[in-house]
PDB file of N, CA and C in Angstrom:
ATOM      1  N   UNK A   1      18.856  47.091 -18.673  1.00  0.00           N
ATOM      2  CA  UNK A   1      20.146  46.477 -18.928  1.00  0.00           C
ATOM      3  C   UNK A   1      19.914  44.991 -19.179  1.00  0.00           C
ATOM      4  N   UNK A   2      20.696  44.383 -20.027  1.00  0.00           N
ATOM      5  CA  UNK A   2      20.626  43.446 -20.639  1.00  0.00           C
ATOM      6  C   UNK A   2      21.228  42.212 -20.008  1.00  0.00           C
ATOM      7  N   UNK A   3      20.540  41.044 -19.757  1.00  0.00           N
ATOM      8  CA  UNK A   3      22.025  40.341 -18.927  1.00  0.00           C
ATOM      9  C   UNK A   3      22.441  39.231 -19.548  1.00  0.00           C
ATOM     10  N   UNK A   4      23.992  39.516 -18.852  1.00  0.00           N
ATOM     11  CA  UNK A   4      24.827  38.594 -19.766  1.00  0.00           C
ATOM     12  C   UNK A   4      24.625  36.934 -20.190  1.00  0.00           C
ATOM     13  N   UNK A   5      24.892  36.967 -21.591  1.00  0.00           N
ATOM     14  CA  UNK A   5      24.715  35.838 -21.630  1.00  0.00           C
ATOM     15  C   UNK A   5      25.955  34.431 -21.561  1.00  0.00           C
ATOM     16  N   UNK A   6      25.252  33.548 -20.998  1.00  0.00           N
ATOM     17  CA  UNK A   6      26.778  32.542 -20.617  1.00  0.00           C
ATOM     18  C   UNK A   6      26.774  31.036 -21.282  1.00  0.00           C
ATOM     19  N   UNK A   7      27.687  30.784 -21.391  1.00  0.00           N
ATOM     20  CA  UNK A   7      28.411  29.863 -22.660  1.00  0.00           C
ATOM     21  C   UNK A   7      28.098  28.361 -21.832  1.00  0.00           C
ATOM     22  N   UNK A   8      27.627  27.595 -22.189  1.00  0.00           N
ATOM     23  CA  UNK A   8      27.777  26.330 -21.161  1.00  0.00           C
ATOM     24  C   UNK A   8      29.061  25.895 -21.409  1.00  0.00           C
ATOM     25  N   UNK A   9      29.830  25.179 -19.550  1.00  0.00           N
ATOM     26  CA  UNK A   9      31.454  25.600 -19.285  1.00  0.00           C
ATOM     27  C   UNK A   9      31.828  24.901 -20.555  1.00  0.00           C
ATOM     28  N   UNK A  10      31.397  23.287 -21.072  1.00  0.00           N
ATOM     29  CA  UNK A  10      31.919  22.016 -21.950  1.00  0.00           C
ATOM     30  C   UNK A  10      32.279  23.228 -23.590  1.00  0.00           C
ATOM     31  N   UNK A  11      31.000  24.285 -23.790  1.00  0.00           N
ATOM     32  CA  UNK A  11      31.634  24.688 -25.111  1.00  0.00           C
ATOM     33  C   UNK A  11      32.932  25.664 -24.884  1.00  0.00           C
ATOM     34  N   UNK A  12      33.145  26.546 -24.163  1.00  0.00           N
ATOM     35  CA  UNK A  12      34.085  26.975 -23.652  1.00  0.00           C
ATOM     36  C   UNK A  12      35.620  26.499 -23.516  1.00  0.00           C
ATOM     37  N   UNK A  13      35.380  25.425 -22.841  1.00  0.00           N
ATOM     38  CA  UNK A  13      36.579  24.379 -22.666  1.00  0.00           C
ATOM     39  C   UNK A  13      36.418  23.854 -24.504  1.00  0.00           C
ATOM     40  N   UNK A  14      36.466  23.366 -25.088  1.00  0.00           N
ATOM     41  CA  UNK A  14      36.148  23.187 -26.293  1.00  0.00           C
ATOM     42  C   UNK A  14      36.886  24.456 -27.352  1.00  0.00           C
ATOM     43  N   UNK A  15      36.216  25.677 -27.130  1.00  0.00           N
ATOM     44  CA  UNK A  15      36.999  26.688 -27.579  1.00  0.00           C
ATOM     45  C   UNK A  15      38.622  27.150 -27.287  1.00  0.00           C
ATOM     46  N   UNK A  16      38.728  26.561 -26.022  1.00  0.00           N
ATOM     47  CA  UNK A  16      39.963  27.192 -25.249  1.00  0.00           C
ATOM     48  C   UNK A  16      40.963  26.595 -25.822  1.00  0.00           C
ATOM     49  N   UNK A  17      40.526  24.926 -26.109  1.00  0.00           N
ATOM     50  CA  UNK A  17      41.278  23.993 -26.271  1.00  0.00           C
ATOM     51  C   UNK A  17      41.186  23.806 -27.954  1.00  0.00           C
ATOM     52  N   UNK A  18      40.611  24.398 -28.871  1.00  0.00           N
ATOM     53  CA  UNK A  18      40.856  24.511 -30.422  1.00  0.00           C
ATOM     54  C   UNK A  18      41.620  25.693 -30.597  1.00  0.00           C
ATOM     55  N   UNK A  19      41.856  26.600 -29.819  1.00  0.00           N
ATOM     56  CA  UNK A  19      42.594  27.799 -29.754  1.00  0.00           C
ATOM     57  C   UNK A  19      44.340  27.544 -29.380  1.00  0.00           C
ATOM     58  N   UNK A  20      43.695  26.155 -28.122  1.00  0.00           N
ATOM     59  CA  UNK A  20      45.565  26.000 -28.187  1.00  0.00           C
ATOM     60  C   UNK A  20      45.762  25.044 -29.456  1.00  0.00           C
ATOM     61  N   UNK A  21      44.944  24.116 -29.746  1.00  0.00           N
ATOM     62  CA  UNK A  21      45.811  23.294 -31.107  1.00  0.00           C
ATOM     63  C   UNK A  21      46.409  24.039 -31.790  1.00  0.00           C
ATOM     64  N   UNK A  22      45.661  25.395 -32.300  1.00  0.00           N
ATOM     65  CA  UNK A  22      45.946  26.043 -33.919  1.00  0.00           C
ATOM     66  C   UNK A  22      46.929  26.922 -33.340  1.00  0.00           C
ATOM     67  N   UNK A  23      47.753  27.077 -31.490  1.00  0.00           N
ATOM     68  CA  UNK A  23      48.707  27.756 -31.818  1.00  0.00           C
ATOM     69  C   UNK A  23      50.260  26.485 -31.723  1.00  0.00           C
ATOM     70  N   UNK A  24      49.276  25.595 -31.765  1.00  0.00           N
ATOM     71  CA  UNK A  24      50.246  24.397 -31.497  1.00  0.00           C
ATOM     72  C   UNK A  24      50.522  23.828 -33.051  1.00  0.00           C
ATOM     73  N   UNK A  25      50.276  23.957 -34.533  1.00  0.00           N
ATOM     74  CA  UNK A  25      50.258  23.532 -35.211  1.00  0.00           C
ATOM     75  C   UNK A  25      51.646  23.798 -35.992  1.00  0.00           C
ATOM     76  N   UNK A  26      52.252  22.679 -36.768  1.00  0.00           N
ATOM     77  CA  UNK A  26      53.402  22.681 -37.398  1.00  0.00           C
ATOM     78  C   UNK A  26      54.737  22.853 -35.975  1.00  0.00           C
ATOM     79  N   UNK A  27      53.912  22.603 -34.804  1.00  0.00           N
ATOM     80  CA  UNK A  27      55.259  21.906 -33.490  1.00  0.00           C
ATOM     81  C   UNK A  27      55.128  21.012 -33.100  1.00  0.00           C
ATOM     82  N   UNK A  28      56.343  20.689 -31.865  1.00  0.00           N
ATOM     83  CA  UNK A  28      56.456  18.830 -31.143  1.00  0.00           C
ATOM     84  C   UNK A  28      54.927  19.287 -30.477  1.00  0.00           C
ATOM     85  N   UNK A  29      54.307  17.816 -30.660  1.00  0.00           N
ATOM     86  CA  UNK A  29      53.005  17.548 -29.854  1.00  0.00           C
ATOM     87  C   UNK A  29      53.059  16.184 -29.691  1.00  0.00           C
ATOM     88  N   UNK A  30      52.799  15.913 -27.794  1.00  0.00           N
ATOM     89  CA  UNK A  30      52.654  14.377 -27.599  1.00  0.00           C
ATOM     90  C   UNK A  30      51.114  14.390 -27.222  1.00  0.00           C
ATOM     91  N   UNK A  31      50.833  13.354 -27.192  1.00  0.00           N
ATOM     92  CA  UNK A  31      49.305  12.750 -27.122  1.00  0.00           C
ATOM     93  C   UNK A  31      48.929  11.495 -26.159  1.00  0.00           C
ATOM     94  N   UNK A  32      48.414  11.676 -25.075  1.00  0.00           N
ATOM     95  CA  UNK A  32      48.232  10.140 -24.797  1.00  0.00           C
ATOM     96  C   UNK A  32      46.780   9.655 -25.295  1.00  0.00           C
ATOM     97  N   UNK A  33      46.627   8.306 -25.699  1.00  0.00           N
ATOM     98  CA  UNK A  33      45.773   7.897 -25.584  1.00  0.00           C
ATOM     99  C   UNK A  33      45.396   6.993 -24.756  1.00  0.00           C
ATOM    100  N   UNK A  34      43.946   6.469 -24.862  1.00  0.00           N
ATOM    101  CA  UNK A  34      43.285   5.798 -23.769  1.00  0.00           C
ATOM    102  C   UNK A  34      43.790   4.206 -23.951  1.00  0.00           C
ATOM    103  N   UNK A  35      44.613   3.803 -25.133  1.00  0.00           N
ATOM    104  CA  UNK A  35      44.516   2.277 -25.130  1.00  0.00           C
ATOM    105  C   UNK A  35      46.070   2.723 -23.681  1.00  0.00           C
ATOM    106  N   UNK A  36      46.070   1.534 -23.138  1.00  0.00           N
ATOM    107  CA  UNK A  36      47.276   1.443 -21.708  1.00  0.00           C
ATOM    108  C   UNK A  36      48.474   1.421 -22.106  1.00  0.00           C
ATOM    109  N   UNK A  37      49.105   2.647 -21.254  1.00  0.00           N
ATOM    110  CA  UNK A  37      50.278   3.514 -21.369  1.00  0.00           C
ATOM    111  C   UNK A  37      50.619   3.597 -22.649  1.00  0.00           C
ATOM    112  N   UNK A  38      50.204   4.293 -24.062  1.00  0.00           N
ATOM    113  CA  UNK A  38      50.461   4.817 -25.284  1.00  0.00           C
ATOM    114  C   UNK A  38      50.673   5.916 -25.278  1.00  0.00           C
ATOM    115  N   UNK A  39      51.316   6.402 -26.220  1.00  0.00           N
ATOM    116  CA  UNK A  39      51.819   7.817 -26.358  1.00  0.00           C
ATOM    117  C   UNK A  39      52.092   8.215 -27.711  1.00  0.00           C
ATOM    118  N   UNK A  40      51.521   9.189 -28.340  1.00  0.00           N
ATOM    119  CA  UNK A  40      51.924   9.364 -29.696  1.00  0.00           C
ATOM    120  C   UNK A  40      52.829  11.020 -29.470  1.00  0.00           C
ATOM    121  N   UNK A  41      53.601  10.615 -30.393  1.00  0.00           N
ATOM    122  CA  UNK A  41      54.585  11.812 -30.302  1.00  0.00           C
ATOM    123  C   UNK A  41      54.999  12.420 -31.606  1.00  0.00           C
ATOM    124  N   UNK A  42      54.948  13.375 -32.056  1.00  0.00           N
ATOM    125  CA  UNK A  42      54.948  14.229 -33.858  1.00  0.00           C
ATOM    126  C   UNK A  42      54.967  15.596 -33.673  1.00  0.00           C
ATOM    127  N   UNK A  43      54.823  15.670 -35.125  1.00  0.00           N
ATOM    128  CA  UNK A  43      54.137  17.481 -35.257  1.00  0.00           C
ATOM    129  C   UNK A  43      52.710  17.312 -35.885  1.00  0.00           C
ATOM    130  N   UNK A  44      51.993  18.204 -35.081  1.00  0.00           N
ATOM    131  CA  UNK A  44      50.540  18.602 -35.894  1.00  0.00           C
ATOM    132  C   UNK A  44      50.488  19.219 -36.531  1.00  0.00           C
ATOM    133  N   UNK A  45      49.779  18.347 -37.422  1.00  0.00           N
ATOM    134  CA  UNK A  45      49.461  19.251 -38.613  1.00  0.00           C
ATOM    135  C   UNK A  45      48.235  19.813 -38.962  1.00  0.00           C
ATOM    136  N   UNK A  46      47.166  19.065 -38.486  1.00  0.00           N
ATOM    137  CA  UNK A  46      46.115  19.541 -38.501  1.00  0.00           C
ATOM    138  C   UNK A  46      44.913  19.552 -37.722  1.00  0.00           C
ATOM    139  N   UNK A  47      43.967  19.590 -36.988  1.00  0.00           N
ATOM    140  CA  UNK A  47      42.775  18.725 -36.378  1.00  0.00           C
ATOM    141  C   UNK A  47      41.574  19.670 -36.499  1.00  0.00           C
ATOM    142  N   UNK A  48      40.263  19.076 -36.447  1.00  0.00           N
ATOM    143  CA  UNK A  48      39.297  19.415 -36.983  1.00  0.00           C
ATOM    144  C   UNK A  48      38.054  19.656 -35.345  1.00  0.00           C
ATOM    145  N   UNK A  49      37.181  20.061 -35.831  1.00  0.00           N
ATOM    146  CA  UNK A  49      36.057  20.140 -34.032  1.00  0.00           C
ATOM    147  C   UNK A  49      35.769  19.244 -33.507  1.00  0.00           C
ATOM    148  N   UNK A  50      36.312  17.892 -33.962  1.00  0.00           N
ATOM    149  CA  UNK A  50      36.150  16.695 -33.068  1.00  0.00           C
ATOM    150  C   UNK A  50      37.125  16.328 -32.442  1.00  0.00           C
ATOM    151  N   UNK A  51      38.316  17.237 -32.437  1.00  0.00           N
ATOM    152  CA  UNK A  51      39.531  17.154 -32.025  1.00  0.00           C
ATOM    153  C   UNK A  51      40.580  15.560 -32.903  1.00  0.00           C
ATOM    154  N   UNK A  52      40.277  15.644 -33.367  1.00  0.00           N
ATOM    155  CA  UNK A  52      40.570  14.398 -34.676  1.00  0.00           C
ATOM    156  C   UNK A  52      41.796  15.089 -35.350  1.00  0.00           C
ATOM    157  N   UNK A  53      42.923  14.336 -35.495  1.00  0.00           N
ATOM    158  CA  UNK A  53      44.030  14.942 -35.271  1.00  0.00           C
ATOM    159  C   UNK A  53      45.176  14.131 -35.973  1.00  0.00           C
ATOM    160  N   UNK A  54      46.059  15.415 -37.078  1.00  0.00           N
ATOM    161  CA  UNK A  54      46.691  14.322 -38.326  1.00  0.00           C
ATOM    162  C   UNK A  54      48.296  15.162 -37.559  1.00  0.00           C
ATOM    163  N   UNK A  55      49.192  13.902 -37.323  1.00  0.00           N
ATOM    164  CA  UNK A  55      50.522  13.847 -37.125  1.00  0.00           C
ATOM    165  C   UNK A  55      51.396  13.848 -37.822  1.00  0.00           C
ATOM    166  N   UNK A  56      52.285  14.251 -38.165  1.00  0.00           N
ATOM    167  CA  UNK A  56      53.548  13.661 -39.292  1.00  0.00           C
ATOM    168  C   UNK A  56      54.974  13.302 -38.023  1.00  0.00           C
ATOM    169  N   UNK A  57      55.495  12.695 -38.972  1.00  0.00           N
ATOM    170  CA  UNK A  57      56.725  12.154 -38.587  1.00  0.00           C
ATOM    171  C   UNK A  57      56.503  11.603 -36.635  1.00  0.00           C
ATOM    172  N   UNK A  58      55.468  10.845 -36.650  1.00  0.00           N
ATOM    173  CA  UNK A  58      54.864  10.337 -35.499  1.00  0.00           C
ATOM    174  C   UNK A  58      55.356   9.181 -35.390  1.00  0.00           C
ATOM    175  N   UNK A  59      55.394   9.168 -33.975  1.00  0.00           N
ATOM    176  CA  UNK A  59      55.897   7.739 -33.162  1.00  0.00           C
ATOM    177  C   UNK A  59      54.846   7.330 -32.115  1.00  0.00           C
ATOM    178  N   UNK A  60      54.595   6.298 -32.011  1.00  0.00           N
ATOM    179  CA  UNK A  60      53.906   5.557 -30.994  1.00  0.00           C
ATOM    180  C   UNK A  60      54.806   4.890 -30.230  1.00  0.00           C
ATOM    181  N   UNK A  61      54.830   5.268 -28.945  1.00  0.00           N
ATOM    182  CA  UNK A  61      55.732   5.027 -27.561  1.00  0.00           C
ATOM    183  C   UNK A  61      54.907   4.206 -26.718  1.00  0.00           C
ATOM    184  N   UNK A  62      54.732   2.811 -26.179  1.00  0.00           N
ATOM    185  CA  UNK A  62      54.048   2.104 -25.708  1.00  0.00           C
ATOM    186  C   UNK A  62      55.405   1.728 -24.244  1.00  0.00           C
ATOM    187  N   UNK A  63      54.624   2.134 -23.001  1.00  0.00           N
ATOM    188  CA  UNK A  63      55.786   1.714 -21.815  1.00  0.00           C
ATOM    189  C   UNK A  63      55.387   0.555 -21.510  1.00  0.00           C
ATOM    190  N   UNK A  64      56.719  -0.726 -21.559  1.00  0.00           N
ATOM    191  CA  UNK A  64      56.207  -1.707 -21.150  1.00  0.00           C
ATOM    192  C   UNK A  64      56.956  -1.795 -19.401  1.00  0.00           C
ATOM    193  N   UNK A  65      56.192  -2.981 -19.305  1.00  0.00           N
ATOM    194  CA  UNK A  65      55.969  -3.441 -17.424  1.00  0.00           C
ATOM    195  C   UNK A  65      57.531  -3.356 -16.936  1.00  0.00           C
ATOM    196  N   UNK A  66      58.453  -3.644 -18.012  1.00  0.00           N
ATOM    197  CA  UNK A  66      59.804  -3.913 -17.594  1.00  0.00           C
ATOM    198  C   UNK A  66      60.685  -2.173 -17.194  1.00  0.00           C
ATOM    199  N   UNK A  67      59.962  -1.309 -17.267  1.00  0.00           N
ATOM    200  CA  UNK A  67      60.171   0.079 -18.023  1.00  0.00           C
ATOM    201  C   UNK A  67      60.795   0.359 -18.489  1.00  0.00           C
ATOM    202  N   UNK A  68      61.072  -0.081 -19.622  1.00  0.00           N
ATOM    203  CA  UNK A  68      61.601   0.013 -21.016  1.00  0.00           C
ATOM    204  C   UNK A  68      59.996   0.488 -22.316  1.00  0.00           C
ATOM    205  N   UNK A  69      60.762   1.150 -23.235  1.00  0.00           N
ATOM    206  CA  UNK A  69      59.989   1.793 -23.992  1.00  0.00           C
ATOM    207  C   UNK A  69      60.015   1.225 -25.434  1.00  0.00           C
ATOM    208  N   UNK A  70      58.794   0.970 -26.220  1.00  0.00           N
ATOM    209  CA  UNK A  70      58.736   0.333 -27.278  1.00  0.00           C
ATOM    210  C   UNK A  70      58.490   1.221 -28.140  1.00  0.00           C
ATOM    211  N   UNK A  71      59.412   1.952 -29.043  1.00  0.00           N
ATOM    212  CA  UNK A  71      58.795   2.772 -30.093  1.00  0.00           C
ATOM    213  C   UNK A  71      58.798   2.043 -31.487  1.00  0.00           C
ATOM    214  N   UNK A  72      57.676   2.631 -32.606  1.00  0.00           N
ATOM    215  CA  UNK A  72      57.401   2.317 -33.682  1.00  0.00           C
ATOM    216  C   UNK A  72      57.369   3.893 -34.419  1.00  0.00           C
ATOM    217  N   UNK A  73      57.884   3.667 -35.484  1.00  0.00           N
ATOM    218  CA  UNK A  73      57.922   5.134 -36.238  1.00  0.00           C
ATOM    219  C   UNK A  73      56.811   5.005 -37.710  1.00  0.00           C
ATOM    220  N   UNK A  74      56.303   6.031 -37.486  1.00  0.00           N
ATOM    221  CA  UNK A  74      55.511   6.841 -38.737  1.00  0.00           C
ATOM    222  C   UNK A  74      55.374   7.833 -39.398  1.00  0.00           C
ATOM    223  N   UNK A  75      55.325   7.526 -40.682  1.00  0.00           N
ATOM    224  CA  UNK A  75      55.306   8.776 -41.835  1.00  0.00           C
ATOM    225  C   UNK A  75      54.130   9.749 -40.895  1.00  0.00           C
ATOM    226  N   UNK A  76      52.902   9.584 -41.078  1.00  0.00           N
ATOM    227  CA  UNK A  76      51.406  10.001 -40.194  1.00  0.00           C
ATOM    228  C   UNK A  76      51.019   8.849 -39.715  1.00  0.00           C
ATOM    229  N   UNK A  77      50.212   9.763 -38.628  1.00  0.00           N
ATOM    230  CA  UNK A  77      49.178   8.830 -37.671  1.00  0.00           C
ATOM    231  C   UNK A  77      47.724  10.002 -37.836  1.00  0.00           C
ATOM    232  N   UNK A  78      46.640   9.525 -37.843  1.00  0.00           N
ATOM    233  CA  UNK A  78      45.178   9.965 -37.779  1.00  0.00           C
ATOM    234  C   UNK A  78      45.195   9.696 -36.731  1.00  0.00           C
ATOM    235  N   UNK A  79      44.461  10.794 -35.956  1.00  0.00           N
ATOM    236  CA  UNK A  79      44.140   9.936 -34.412  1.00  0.00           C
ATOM    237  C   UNK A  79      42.562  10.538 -34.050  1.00  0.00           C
ATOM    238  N   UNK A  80      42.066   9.686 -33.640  1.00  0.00           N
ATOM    239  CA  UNK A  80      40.539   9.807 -33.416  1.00  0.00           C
ATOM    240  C   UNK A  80      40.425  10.554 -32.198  1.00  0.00           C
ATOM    241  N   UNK A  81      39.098  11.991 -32.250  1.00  0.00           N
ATOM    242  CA  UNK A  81      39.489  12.445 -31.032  1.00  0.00           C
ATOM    243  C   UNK A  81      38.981  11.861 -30.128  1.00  0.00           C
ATOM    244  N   UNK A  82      37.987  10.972 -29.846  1.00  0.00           N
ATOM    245  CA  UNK A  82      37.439  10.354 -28.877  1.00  0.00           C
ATOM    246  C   UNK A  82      38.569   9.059 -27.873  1.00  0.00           C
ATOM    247  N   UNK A  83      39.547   9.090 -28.637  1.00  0.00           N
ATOM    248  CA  UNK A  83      40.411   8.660 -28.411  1.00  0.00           C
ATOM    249  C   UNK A  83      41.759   9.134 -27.499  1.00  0.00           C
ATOM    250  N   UNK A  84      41.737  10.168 -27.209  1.00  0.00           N
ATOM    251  CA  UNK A  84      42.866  11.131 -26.743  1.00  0.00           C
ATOM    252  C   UNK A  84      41.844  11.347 -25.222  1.00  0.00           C
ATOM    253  N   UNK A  85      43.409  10.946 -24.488  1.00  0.00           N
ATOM    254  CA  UNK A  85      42.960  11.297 -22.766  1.00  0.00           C
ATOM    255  C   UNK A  85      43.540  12.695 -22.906  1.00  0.00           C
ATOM    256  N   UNK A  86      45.383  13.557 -22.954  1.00  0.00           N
ATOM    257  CA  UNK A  86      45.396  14.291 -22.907  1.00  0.00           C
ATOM    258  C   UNK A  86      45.911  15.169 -23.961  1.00  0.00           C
ATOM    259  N   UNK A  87      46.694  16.293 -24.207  1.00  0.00           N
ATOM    260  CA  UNK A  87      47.280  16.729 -25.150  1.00  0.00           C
ATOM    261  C   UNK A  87      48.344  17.762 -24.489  1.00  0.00           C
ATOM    262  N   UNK A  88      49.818  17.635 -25.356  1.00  0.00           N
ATOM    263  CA  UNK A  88      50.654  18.388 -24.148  1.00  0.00           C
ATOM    264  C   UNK A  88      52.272  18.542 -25.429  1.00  0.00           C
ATOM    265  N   UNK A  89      51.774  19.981 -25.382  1.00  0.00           N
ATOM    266  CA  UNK A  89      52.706  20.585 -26.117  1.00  0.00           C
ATOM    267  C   UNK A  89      53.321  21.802 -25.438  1.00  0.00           C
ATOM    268  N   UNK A  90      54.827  22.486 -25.575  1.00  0.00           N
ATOM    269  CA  UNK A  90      55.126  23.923 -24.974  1.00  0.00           C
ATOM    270  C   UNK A  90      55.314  23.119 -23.728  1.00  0.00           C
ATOM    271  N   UNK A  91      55.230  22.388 -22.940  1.00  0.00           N
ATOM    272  CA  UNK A  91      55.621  22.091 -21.131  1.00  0.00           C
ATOM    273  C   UNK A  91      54.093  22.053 -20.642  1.00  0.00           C
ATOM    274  N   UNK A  92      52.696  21.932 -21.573  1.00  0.00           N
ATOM    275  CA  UNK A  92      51.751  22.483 -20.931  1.00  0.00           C
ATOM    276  C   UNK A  92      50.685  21.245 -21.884  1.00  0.00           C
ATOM    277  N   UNK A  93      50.190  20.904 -20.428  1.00  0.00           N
ATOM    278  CA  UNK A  93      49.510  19.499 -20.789  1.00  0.00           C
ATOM    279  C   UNK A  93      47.930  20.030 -21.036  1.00  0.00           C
ATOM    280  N   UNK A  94      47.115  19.628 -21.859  1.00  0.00           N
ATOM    281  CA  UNK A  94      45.231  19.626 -21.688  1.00  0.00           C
ATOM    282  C   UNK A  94      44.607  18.096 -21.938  1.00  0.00           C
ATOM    283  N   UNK A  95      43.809  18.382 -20.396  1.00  0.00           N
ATOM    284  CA  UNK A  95      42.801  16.854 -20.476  1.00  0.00           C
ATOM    285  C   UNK A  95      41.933  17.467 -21.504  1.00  0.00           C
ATOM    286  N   UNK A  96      41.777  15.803 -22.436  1.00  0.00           N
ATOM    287  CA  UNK A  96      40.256  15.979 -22.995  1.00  0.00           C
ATOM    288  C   UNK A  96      39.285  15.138 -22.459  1.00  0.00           C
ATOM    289  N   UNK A  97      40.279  14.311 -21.964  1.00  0.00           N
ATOM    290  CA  UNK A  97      39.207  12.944 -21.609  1.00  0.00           C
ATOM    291  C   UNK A  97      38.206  12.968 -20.307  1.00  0.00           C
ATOM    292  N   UNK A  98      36.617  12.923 -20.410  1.00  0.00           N
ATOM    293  CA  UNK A  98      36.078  12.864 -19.401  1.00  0.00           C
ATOM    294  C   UNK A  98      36.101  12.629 -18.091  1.00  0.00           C
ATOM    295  N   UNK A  99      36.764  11.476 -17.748  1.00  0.00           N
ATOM    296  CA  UNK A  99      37.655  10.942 -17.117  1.00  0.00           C
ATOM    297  C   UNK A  99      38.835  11.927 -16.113  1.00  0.00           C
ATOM    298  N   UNK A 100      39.310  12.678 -16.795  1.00  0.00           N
ATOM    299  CA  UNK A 100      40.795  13.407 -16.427  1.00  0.00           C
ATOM    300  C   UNK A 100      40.090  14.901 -15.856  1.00  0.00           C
ATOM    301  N   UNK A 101      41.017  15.115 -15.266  1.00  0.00           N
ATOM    302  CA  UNK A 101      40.378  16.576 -15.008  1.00  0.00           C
ATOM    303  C   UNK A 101      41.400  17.416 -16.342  1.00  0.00           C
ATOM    304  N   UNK A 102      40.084  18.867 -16.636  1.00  0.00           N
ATOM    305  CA  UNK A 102      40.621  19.438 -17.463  1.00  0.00           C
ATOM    306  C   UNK A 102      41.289  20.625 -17.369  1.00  0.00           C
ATOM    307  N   UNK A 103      42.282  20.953 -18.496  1.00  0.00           N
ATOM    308  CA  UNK A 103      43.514  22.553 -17.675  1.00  0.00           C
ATOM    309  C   UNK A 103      43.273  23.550 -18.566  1.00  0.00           C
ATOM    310  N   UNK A 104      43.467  24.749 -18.330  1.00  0.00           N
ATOM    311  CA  UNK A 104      43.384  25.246 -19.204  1.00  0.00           C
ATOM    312  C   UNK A 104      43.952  26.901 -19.157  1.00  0.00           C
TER     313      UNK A 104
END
C-alpha cells in the first residue's frame, strides 16, 4: 500500500483561498490592506496566483483618528497581492497576511 501523499499546509491554504476568490467574482468584496486602517471596497473582477487583484467601481475607505471615514471613489483599483492583510466577502473574512492568522 501506497502512502499518502501530503500537500505542504502554505499550498493548500493557497488553493482554498483561489477557490474562494473565483466563487467570489463579479460580487461586493472588501479588502484590507497593510498601509494603516485602509480598506478597499468593490466588485472583483478578477485575480491571478499572486492573489493580485482587479476591482471595479472601488472605493478606498481610510478611518481617520477622529472616527470619521474618508472615502475616495474609483472606476478600478489593481491591488498588489503582497499587499492585502485580509479578504472578506459573503460575512466571511480570509487572512492572507503572514502576520494574521489564517481562516478558512
Amino acid at each position: 500500500m501506497s502512502r499518502p501523499q501530503y500537500q505542504p499546509r502554505q499550498e493548500n491554504q493557497e488553493r482554498s483561498l483561489t477557490s474562494y476568490l473565483s466563487k467570489s467574482l463579479n460580487k461586493p468584496i472588501m479588502v484590507a490592506i497593510k498601509i494603516r486602517n485602509r480598506f478597499i471596497k468593490g466588485t472583483l473582477k478578477m485575480y491571478d496566483m499572486h492573489l493580485n487583484l482587479i476591482i471595479e467601481n472601488a472605493s478606498e475607505v481610510t478611518k481617520l483618528r477622529d472616527g470619521t471615514n474618508n472615502e475616495v471613489q474609483y472606476k478600478i483599483i489593481i491591488l498588489r497581492g503582497d499587499s492585502i492583510k485580509f479578504v472578506e466577502t459573503s460575512g466571511k473574512r480570509i487572512y492572507v497576511s503572514d502576520d494574521e492568522e489564517k481562516e478558512f
